[in-house]
C-alpha atoms as a PDB file:
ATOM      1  CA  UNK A   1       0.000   0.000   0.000  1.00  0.00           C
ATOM      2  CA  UNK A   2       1.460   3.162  -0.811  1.00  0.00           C
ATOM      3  CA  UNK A   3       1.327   5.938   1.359  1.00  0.00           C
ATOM      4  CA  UNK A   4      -1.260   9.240   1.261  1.00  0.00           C
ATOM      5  CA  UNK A   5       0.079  12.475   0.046  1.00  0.00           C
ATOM      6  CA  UNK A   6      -0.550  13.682   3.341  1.00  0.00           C
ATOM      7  CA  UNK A   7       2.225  11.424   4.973  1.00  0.00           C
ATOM      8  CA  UNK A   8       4.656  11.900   2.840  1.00  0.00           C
ATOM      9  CA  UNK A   9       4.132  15.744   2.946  1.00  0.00           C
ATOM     10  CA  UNK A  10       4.117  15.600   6.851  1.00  0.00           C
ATOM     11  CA  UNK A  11       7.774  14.065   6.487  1.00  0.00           C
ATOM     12  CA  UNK A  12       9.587  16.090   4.509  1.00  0.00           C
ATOM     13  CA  UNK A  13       7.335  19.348   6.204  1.00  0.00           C
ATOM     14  CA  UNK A  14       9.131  17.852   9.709  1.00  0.00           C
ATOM     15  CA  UNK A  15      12.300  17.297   7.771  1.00  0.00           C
ATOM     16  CA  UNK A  16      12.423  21.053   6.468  1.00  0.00           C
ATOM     17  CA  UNK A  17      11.630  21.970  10.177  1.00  0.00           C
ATOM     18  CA  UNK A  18      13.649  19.951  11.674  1.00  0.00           C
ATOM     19  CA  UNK A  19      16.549  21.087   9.482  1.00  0.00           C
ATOM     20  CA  UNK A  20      15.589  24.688  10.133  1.00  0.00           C
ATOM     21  CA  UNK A  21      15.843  24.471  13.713  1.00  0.00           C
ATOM     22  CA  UNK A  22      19.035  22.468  14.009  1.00  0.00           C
ATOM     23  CA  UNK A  23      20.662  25.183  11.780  1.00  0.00           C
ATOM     24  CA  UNK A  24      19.166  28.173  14.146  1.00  0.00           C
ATOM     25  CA  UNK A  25      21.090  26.542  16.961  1.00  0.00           C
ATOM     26  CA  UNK A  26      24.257  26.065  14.902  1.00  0.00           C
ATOM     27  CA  UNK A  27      24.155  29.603  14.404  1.00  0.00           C
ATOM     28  CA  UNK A  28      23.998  30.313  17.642  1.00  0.00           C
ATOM     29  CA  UNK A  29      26.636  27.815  18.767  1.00  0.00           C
ATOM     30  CA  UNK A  30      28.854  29.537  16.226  1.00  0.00           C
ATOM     31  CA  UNK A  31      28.175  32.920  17.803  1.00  0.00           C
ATOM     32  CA  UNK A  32      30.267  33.136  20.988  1.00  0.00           C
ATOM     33  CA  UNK A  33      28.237  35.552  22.173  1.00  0.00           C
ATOM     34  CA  UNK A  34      25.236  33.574  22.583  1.00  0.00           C
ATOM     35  CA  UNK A  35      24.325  32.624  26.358  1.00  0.00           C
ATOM     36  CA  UNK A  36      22.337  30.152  27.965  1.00  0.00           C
ATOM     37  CA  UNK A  37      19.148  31.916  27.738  1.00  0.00           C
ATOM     38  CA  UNK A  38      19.285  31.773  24.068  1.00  0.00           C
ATOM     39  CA  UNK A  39      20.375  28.251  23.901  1.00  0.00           C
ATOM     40  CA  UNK A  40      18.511  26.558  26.425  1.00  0.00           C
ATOM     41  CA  UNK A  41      14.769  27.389  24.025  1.00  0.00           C
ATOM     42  CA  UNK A  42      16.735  26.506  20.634  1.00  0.00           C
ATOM     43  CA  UNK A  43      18.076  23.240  22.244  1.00  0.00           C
ATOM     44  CA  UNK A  44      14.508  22.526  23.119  1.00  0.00           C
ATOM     45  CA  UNK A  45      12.563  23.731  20.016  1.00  0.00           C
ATOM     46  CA  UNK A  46      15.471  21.171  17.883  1.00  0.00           C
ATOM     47  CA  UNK A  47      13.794  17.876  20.701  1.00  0.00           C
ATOM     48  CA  UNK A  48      10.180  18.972  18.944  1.00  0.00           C
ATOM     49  CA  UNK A  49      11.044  19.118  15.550  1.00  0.00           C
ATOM     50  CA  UNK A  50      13.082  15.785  16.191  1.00  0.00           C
ATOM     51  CA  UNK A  51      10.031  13.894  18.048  1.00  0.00           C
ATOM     52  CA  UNK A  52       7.769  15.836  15.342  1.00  0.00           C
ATOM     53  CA  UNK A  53      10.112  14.555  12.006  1.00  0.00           C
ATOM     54  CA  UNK A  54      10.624  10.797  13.931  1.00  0.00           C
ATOM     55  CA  UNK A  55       6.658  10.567  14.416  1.00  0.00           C
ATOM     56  CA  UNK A  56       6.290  10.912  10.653  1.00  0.00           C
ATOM     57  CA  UNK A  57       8.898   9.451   9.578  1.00  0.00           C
ATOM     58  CA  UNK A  58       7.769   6.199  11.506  1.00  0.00           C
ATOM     59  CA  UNK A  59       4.054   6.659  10.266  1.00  0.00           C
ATOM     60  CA  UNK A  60       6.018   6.979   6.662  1.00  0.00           C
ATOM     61  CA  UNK A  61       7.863   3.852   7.399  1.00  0.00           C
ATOM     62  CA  UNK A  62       4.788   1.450   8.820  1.00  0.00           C
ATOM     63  CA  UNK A  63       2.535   2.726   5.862  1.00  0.00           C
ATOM     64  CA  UNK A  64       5.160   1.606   3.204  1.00  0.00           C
ATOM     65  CA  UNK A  65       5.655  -1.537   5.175  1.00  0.00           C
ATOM     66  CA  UNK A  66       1.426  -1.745   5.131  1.00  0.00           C
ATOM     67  CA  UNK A  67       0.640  -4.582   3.425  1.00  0.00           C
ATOM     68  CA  UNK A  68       4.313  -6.347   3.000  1.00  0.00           C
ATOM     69  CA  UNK A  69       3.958 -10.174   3.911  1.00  0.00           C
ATOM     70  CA  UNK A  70       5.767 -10.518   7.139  1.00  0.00           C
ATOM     71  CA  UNK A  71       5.731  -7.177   8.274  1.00  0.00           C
ATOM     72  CA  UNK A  72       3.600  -6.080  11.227  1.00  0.00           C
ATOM     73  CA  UNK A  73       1.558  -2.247  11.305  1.00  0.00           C
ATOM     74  CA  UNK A  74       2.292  -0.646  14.704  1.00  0.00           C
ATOM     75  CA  UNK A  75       0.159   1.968  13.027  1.00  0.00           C
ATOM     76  CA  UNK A  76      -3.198   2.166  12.072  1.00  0.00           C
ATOM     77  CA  UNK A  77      -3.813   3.985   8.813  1.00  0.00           C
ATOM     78  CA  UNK A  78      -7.065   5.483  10.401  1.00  0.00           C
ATOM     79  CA  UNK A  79      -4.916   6.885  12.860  1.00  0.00           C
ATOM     80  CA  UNK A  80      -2.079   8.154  10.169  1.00  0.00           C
ATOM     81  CA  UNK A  81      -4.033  10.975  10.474  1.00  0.00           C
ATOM     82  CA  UNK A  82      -4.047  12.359  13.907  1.00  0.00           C
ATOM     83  CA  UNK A  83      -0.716  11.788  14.097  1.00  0.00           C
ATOM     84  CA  UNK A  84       0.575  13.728  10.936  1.00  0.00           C
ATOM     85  CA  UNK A  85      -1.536  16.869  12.173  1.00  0.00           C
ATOM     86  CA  UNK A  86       0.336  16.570  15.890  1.00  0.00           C
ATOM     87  CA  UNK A  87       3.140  16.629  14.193  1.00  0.00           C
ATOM     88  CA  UNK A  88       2.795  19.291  12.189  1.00  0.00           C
ATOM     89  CA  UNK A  89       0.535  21.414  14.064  1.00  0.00           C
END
């Protein structure tokens, strides 16, 4: 079964974010002036674009896999769904 546009646009939207975000905090690594007040939120806004991009990329993953003999679904496809719009929303 091949996966809904949706999905696949979920993952590489999380992918672009995630990307985004870990290149915000590079920047500010690079910047010696930077202090803890402006790493400690980019640190943590890089964790939810990570959880966000490894949410859809596993919904990605287990609706490729769908239908595969010998594979097993951990996700529903009626739930593929919810979980692409917590991740991107």
């Amino acid at each position: 079964m091949a996966p809904n546009d949706s999905v696949r646009r979920a993952y590489r939207t999380t992918f672009g974010e995630y990307a985004r975000k870990l290149g915000e905090l590079q920047r500010l690594l690079d910047n010696r002036a930077a202090d803890k007040q402006q790493l400690e939120p980019a640190i943590r806004e890089v964790e939810r674009a990570r959880v966000a991009h490894n949410s859809a990329r596993d919904i990605l993953a287990s609706e490729l896999l769908a239908g595969e003999p010998g594979t097993h679904a951990s996700h529903a496809p009626a739930t593929a769904g919810t979980k692409i719009a917590a991740c991107v929303g």
